[in-house]
Protein backbone atom coordinates (compact mmCIF):
# COMPACT_ATOMS: atom_id res chain seq x y z
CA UNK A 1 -21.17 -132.58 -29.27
CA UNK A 2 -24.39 -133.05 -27.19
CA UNK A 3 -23.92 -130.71 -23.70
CA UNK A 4 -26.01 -131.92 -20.96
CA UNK A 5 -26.55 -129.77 -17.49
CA UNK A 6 -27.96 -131.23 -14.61
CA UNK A 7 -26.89 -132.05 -10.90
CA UNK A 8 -27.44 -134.44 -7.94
CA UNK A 9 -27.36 -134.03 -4.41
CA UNK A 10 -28.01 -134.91 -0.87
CA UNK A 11 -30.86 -132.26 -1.01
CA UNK A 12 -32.30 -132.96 -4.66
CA UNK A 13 -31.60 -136.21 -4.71
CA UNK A 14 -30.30 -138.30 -7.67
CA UNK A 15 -33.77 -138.34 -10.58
CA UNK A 16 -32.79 -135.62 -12.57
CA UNK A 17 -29.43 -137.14 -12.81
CA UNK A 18 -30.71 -140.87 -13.71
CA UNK A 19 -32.37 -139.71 -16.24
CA UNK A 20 -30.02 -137.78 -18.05
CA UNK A 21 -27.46 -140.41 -17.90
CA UNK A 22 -30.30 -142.74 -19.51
CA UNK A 23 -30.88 -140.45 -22.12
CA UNK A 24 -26.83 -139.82 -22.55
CA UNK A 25 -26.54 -143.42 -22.83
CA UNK A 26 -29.00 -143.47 -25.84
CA UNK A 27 -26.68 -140.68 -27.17
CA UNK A 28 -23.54 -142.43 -26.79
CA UNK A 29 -25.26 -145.41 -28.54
CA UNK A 30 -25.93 -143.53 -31.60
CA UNK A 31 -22.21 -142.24 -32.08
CA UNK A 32 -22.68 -139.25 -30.21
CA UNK A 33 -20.10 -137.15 -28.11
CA UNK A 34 -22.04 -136.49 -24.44
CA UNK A 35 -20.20 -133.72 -21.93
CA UNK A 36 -21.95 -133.30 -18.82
CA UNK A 37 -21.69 -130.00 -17.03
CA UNK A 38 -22.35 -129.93 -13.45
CA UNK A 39 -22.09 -127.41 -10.20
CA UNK A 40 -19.68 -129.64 -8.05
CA UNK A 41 -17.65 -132.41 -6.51
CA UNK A 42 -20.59 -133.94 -5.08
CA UNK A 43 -22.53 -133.71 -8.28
CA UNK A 44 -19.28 -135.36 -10.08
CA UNK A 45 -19.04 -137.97 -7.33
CA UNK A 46 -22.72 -139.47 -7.90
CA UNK A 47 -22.72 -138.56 -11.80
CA UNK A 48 -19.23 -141.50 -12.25
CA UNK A 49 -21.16 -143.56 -9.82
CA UNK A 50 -24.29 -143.36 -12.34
CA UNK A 51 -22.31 -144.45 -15.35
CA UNK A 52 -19.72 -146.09 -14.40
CA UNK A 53 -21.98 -149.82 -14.58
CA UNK A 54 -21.69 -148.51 -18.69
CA UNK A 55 -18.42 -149.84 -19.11
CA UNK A 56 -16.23 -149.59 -15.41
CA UNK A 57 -13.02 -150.64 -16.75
CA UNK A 58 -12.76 -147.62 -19.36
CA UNK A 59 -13.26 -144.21 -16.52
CA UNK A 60 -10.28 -143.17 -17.12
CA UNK A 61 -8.45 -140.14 -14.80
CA UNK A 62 -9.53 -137.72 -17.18
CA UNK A 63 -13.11 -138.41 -16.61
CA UNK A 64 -13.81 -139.49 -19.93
CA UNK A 65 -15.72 -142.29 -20.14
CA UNK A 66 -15.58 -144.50 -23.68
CA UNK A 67 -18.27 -146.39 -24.18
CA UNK A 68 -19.64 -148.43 -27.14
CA UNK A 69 -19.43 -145.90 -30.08
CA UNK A 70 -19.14 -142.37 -28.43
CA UNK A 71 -17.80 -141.03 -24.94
CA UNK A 72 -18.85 -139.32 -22.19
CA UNK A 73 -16.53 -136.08 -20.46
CA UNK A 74 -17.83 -134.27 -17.47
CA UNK A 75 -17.10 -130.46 -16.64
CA UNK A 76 -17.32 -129.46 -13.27
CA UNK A 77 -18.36 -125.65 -13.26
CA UNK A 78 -17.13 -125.04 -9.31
CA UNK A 79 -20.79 -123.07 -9.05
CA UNK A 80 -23.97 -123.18 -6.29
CA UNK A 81 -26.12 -125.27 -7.91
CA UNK A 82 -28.63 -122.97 -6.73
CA UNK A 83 -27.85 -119.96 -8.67
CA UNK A 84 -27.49 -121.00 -12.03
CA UNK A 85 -27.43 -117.47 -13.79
CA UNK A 86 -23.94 -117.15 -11.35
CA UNK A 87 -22.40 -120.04 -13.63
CA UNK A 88 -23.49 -118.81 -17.37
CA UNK A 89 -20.27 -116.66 -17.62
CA UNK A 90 -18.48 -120.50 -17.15
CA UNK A 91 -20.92 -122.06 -18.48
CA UNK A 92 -20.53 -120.41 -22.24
CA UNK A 93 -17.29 -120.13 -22.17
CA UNK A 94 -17.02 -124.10 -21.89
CA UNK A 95 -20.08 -124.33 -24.44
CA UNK A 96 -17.88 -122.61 -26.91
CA UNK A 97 -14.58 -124.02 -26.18
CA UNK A 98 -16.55 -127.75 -26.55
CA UNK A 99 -17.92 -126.89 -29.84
CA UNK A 100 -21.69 -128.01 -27.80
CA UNK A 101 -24.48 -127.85 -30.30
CA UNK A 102 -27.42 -128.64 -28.34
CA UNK A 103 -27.53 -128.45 -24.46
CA UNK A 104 -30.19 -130.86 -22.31
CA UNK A 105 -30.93 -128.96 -19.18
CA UNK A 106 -32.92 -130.45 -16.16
CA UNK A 107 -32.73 -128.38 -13.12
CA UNK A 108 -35.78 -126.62 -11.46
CA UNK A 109 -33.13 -123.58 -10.68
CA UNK A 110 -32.92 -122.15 -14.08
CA UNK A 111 -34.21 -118.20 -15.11
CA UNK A 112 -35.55 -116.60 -17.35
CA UNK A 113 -32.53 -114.71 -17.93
CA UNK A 114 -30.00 -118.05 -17.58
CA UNK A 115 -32.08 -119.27 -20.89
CA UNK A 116 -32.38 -116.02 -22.68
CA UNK A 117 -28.43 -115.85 -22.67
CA UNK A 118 -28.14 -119.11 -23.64
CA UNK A 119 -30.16 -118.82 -26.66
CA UNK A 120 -27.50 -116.92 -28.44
CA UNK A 121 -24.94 -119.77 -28.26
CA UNK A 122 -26.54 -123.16 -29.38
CA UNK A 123 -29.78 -124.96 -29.42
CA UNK A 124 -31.50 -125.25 -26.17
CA UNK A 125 -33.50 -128.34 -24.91
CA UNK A 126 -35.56 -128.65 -21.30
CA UNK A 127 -36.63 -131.31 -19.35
CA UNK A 128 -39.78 -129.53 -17.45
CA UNK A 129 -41.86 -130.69 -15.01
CA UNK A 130 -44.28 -127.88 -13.88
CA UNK A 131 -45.26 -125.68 -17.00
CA UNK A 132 -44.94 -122.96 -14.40
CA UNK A 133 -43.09 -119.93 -17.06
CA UNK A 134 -42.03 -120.19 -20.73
CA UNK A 135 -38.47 -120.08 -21.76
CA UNK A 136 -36.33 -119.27 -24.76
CA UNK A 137 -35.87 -122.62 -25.78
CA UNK A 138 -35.91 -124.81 -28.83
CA UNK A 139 -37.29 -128.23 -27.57
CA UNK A 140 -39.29 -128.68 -24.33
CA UNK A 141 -39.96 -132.39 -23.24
CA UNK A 142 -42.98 -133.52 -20.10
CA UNK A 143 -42.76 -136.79 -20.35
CA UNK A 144 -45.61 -136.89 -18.29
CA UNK A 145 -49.25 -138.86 -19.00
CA UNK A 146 -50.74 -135.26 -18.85
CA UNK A 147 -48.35 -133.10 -20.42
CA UNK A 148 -50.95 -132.76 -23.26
CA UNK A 149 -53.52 -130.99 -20.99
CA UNK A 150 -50.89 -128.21 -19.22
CA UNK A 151 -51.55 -125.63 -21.69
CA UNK A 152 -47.54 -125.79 -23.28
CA UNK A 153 -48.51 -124.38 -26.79
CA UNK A 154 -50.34 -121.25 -25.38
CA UNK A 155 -47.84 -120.47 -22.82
CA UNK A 156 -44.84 -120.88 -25.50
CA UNK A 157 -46.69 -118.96 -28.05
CA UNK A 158 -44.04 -116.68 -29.72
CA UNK A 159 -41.34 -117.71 -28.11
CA UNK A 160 -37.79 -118.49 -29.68
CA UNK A 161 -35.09 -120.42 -29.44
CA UNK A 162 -31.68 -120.76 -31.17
CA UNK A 163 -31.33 -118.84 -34.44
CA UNK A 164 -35.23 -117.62 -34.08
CA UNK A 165 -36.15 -121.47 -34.21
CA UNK A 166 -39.82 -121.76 -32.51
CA UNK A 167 -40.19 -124.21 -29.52
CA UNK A 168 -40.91 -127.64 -30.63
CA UNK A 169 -42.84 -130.14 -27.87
CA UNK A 170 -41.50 -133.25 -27.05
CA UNK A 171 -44.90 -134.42 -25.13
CA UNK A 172 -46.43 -137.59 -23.39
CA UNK A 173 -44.94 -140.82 -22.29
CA UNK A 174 -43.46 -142.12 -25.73
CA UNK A 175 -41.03 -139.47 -24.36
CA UNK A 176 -40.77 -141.40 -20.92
CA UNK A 177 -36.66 -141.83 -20.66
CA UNK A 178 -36.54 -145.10 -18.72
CA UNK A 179 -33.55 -146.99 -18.76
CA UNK A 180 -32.58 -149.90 -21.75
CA UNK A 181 -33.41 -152.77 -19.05
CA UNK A 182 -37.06 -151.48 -19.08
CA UNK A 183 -37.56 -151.77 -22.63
CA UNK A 184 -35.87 -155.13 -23.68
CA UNK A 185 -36.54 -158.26 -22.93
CA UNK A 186 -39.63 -157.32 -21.52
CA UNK A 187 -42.86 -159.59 -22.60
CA UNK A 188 -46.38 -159.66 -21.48
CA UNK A 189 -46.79 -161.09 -18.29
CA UNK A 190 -48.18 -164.49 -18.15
CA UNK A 191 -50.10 -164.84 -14.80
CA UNK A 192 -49.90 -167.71 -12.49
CA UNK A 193 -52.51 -167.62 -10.07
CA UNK A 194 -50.78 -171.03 -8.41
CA UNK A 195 -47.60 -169.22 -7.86
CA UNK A 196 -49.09 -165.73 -6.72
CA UNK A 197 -51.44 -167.50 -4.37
CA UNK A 198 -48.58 -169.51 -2.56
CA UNK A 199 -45.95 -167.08 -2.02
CA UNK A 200 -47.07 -163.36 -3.66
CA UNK A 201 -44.11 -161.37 -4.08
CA UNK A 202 -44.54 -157.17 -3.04
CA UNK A 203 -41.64 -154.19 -4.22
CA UNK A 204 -41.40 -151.07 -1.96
CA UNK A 205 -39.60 -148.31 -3.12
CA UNK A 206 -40.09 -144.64 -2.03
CA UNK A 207 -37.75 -142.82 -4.06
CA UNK A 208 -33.93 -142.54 -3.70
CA UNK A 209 -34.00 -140.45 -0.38
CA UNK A 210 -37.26 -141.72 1.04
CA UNK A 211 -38.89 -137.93 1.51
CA UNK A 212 -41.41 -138.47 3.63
CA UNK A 213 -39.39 -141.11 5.88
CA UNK A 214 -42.24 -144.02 4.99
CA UNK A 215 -40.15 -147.14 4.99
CA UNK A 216 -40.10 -147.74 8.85
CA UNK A 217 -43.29 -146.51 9.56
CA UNK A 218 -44.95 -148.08 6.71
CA UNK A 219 -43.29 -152.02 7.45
CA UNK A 220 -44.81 -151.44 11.13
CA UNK A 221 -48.33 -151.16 10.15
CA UNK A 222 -47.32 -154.36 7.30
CA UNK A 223 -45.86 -156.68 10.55
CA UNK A 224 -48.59 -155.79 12.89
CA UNK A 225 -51.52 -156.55 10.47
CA UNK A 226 -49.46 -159.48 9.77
CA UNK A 227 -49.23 -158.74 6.11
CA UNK A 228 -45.18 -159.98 6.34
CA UNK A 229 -46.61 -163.43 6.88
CA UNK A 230 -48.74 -163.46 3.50
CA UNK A 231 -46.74 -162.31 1.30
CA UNK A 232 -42.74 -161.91 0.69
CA UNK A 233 -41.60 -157.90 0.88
CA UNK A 234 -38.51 -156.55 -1.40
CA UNK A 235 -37.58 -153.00 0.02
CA UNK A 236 -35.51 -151.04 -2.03
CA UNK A 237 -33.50 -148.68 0.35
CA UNK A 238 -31.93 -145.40 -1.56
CA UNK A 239 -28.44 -144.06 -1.23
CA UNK A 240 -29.91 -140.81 0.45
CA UNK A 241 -32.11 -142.78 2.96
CA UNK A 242 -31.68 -141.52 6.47
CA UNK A 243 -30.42 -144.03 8.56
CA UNK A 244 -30.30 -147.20 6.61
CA UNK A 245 -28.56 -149.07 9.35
CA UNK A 246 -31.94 -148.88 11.30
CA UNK A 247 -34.04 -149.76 8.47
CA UNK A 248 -31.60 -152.68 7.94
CA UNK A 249 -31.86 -153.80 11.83
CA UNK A 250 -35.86 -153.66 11.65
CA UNK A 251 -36.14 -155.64 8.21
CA UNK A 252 -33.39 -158.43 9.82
CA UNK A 253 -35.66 -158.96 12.68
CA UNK A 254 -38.72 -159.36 10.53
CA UNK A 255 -39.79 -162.54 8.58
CA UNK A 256 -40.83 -162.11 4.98
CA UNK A 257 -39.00 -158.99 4.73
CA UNK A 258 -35.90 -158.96 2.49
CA UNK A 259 -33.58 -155.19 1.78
CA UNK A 260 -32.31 -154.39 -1.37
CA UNK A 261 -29.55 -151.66 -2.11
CA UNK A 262 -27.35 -150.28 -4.94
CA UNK A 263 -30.06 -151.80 -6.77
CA UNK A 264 -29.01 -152.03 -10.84
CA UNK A 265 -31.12 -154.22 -12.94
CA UNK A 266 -34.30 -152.66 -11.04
CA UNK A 267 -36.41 -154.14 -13.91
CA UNK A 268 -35.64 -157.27 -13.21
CA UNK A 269 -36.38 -156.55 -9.43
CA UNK A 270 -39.89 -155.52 -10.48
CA UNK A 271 -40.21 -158.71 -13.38
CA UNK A 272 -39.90 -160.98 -10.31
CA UNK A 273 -42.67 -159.43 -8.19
CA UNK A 274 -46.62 -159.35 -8.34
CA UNK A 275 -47.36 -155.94 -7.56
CA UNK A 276 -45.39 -152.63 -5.82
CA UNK A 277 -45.74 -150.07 -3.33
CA UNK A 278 -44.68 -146.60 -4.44
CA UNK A 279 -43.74 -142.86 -4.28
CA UNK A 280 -45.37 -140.69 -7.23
CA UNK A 281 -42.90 -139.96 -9.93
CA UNK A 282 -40.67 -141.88 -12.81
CA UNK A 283 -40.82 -145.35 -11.21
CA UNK A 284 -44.50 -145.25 -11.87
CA UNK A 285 -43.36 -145.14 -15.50
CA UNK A 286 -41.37 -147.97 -14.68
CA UNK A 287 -43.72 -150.14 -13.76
CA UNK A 288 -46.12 -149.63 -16.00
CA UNK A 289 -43.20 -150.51 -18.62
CA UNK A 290 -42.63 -153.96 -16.88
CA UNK A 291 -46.43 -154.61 -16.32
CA UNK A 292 -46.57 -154.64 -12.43
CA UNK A 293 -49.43 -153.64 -10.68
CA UNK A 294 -48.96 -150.47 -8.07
CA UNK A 295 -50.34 -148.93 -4.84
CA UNK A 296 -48.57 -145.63 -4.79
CA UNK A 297 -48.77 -142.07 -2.72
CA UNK A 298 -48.19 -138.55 -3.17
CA UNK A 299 -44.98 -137.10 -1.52
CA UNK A 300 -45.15 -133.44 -3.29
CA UNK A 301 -47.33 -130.67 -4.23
CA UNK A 302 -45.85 -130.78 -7.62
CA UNK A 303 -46.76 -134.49 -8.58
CA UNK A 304 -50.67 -133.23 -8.38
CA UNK A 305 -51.02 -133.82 -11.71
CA UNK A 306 -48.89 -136.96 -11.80
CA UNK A 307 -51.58 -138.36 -9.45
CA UNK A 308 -54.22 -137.42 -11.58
CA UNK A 309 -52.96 -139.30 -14.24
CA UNK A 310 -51.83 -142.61 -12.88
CA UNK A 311 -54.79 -142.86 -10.39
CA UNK A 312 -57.05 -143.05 -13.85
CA UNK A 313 -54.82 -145.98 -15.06
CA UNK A 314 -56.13 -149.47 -14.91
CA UNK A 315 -53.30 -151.01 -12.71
CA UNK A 316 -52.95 -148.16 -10.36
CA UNK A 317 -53.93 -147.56 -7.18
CA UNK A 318 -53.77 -144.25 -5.22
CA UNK A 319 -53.49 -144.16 -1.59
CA UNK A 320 -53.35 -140.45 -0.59
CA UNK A 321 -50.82 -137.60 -0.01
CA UNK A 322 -48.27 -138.30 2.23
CA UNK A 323 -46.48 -134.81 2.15
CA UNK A 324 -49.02 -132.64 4.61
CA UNK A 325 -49.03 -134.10 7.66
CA UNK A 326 -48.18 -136.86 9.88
CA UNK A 327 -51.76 -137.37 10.18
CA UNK A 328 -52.11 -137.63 6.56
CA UNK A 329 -48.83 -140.00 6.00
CA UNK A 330 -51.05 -142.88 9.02
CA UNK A 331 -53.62 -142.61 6.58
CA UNK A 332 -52.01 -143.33 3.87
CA UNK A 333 -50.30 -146.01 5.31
CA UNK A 334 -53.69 -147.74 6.44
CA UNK A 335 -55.29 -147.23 2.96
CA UNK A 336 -51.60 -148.89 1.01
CA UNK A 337 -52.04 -151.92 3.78
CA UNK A 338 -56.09 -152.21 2.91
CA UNK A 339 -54.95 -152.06 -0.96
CA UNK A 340 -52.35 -154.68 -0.47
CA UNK A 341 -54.09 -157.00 1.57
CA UNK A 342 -57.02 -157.06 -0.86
CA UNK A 343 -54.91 -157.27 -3.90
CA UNK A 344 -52.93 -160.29 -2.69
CA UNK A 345 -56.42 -161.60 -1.67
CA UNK A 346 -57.90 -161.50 -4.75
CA UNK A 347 -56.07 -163.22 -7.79
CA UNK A 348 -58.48 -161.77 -10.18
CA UNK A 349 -58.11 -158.83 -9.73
CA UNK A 350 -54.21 -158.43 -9.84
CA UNK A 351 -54.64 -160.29 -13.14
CA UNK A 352 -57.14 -157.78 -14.23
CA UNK A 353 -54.26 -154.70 -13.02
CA UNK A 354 -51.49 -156.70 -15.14
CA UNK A 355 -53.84 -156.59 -18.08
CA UNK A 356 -54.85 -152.93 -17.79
CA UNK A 357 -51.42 -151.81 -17.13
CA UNK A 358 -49.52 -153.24 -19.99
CA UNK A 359 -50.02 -150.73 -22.80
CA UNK A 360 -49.20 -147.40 -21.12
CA UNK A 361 -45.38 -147.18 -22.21
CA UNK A 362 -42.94 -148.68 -24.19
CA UNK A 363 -40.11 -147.42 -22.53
CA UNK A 364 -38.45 -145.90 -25.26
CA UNK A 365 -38.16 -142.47 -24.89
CA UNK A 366 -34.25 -141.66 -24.48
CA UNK A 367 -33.95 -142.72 -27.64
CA UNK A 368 -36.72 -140.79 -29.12
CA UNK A 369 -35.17 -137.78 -26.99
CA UNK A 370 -31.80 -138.24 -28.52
CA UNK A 371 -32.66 -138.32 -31.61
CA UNK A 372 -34.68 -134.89 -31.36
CA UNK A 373 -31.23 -133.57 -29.68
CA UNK A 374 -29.10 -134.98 -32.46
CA UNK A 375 -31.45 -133.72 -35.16
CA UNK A 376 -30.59 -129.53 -36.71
């Protein structure tokens, strides 16, 4: 049994989540057992919404989900997902009573302490972001393009995980955990300027709860430049964006602007379109998997280095930090519009952005994760 302990919220929004379930799913695929641990209803709410696409018919009351060759069970702790070393009493007790021999954790409210004790009860794996402290663990994965250069292997020096095992590094985007739709099917893209030229085809998507509140704002500055009229605009709108109804009354009064929700098959979303507007984070990943050239901004202090890395990538543009001030955000906003509008007026070089972008990732990293879980 493979434990995994994350949640999802109106506050944290749904990534950690997502890619758990992604990397669950890869588990599930290769026979595995998968029980889910999580603080509360509203965590248990989005996690069945999250899987239930796997195979809807089979969530059964007793939240176990069957899948293909394994199942899924989730394990709702009744615990503030912000105090994590107040659910280890819980939390071990189910471990035990599960007969868990490796548990995936991805939550930026675990201790010291919440690690040390778990230690002493089965292998431990991370899903880090920040190389901010070392923990007693047995596998730590970044996923990130510069993972390499954050100094894991002298922080972790000496430390331990399960049965005295040292920590073992699960570095670098061959770890990247993006979802099965990103990784087949997909094929080099084969540009048509004639196409691109007539009707060029833009994705926005700023993250599941839209942060920095740039949609509105951000297709304002697009209609009055007139940018609506050259090009067609997919907006993905998140399940924790504030007041969709408004977004959805602006883009229905707008030519050339189209909304998207409960998105799925987001690859294919991003297959049909000629390049994207973006928030820092995994859906750069994403799009560097499908080949499509992106504009994207900073909405956190802690995707610094994320920036650095993408804005070195051929195929990448960045346009500032959003996060600071609302000064900062209009100029942002200026520089993505002067980005897009040169992009879209310049076939060659969005070809040249395809090109450079197409060997960053292939998109296989849940199952290179879940077979490091799986493995004693």
């Amino acid at each position: 049994m493979i434990g995994i302990r994350t949640d999802a919220n109106s506050v944290i929004a749904t990534g950690h989540m997502m890619r758990c379930i992604t990397i669950a799913k890869a588990l599930v695929k290769l026979g595995q057992e998968v029980t889910f641990f999580i603080a509360d209803k509203e965590s248990e709410t989005l996690l069945k919404s999250g899987i239930s696409d796997w195979n809807e018919d089979k969530l059964e009351s007793s939240n176990k989900l069957n899948a293909e060759n394994g199942s899924v069970k989730i394990v709702v702790l009744e615990s503030n997902w912000q105090d994590m070393d107040g659910e280890l009493d819980t939390l071990i007790t189910k471990l035990q009573l599960f007969n868990v021999a490796t548990l995936l954790v991805d939550s930026y409210m675990v201790t010291e302490n919440y690690f040390d004790r778990l230690k002493d009860i089965c292998r431990i794996a991370y899903l880090d972001d920040l190389c901010e402290r070392a923990y007693s663990i047995d596998l730590l994965i970044n996923y990130s393009g510069y993972s390499g250069e954050m100094g894991y292997e002298a922080k972790y020096a000496g430390r331990e995980g399960f049965c005295k095992t040292p920590t073992k590094f699960l570095l670098g985007l061959k770890f990247a955990p993006l979802r099965e739709q990103f990784y087949t099917d997909i094929e080099d893209k084969e540009f048509a300027e004639e196409d691109f030229v007539n009707d060029p085809n833009i994705l926005l998507s700023t993250g599941g709860a839209d942060t920095c509140e740039m949609i509105v704002p951000f297709l304002r500055e697009v209609t009055s430049r007139g940018l609506n009229e050259k090009a067609s605009w997919h907006v993905v709108v998140g399940d924790y964006v504030k007041e969709p109804d408004k977004i959805k009354a602006f883009i229905d009064s707008t030519e050339g602007i189209f909304m998207h929700r409960s998105v799925r098959n987001m690859a294919e979303l991003m297959k049909k379109c000629d390049v994207a507007v973006m928030a820092a984070g995994t859906m750069l990943t994403e799009c560097a998997a499908t080949h499509l050239p992106t504009v994207f901004y900073q909405v956190a202090d802690n995707q610094k280095y994320n920036v650095k890395f993408w804005k070195e990538v051929n195929g990448m543009a960045f346009a500032g930090d959003v996060s600071t001030s609302e000064d900062a955000k209009e100029i942002a906003i200026n520089s993505i519009c002067n980005e897009i509008n040169d992009i879209i007026s310049d076939a060659a070089r969005l070809n040249a952005m395809t090109e450079g972008i197409g060997s960053i990732t292939d998109g296989r990293g849940a199952i290179r994760i879940a077979e490091e879980l799986i493995a004693q």
